[in-house]
Protein backbone atom coordinates (compact mmCIF):
# COMPACT_ATOMS: atom_id res chain seq x y z
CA UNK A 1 -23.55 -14.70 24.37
CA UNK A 2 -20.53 -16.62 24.43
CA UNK A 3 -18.47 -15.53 21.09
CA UNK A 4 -16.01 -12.44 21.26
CA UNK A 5 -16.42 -9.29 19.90
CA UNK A 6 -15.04 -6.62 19.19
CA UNK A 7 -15.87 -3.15 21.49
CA UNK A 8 -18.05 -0.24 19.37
CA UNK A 9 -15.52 2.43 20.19
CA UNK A 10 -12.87 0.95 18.83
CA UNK A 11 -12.57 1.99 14.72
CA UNK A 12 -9.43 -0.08 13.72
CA UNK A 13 -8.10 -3.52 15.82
CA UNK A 14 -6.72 -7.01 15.37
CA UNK A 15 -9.30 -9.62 15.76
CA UNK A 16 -8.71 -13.56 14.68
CA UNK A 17 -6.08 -12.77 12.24
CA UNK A 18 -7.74 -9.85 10.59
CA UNK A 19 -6.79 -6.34 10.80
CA UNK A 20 -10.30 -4.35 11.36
CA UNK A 21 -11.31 -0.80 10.02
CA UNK A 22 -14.35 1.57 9.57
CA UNK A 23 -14.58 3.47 6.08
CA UNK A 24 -17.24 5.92 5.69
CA UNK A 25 -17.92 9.99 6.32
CA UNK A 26 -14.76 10.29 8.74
CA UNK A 27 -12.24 7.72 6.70
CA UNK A 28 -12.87 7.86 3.26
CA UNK A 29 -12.69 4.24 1.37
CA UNK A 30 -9.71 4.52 -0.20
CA UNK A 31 -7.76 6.19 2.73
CA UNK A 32 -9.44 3.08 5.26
CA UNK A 33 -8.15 0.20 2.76
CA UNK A 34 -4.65 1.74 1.76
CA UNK A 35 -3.95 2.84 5.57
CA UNK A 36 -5.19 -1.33 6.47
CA UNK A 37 -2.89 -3.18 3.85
CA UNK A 38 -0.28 -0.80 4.88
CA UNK A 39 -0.75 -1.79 8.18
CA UNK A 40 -1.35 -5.32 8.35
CA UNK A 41 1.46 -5.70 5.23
CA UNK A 42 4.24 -3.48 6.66
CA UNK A 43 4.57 -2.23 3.35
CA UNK A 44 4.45 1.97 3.04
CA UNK A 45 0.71 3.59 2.21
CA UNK A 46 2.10 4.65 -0.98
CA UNK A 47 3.21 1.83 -2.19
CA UNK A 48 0.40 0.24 -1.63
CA UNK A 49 -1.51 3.29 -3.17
CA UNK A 50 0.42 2.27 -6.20
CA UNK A 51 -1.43 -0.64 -6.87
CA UNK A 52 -4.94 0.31 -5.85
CA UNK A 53 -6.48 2.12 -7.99
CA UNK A 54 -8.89 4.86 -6.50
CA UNK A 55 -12.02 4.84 -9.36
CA UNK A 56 -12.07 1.19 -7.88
CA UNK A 57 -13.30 2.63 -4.26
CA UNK A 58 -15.16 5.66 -5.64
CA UNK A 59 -17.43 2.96 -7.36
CA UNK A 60 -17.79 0.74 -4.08
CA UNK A 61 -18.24 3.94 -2.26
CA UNK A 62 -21.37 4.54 -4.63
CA UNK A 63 -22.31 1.04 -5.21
CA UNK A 64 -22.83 1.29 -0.76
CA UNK A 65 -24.58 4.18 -1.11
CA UNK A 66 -21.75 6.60 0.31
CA UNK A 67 -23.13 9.63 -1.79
CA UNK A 68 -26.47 10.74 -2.49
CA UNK A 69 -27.01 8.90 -5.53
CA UNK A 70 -30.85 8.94 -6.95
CA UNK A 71 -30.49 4.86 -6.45
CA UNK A 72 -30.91 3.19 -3.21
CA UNK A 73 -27.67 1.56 -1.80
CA UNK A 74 -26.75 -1.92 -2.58
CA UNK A 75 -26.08 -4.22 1.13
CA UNK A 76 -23.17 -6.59 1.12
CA UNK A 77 -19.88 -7.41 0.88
CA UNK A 78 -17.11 -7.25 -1.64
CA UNK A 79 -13.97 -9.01 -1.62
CA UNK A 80 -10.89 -8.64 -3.39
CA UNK A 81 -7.19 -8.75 -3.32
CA UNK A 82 -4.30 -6.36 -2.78
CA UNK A 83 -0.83 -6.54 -2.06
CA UNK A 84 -1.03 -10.46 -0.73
CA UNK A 85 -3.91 -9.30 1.54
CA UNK A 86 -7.72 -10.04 1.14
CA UNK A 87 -9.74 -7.35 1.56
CA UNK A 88 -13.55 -7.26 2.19
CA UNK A 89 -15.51 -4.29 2.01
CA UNK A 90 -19.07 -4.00 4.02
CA UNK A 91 -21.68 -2.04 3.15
CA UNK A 92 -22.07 -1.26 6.81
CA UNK A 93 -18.60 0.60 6.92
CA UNK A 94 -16.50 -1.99 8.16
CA UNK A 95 -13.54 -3.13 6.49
CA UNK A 96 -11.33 -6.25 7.48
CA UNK A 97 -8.10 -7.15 5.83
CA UNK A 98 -5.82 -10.25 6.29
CA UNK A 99 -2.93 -11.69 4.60
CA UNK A 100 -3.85 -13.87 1.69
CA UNK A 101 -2.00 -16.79 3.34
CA UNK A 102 -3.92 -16.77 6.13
CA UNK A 103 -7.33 -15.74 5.08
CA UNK A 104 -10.10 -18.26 5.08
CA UNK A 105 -9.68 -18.14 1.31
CA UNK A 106 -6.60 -19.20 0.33
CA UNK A 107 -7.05 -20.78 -3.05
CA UNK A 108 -6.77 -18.57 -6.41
């Protein structure tokens, strides 16, 4: 295999332009995307706890199956912005975040 990737042990890098994370029983979803903007945006955690709201990951924690809800988990990804950054959620537990400038998806 010829593409890069990044090494298993590793729970929070850089890779082409996106800051990388794991959410899940160790780092909480809110905690994983607040401590990644903050990181990646230079801004403090708390003010960019200020503008996420944390019902928002509760309900993606759910909607990935993170509790042990009577429904099976839902498999994906969800994408949305914060603080000029994109941020995309995987049901898998990662979590990448880039700035909105220089995301693959820079149109609004």
């Amino acid at each position: 295999m010829t593409g890069k990737s990044r090494p298993p042990e590793k729970s929070t890098a850089t890779w082409h332009g996106r800051y990388l994370a794991r959410w899940g029983d160790e780092t909480p979803l809110y905690e994983a995307v607040t401590d990644a903007v903050s990181t990646v945006t230079g801004d403090a955690r708390s003010a960019v706890a200020s503008k996420y709201d944390r019902a928002h990951a509760v309900a993606l924690s759910h909607l990935f199956g993170e509790t042990a809800e009577a429904s099976p988990p839902s498999t994906g990804e969800v994408e949305f912005a914060l603080s000029e950054c994109i941020v995309s959620v995987h049901s898998n537990g990662h979590l990448s975040v880039s700035l909105a400038n220089q995301g693959p998806n820079t149109s609004t």
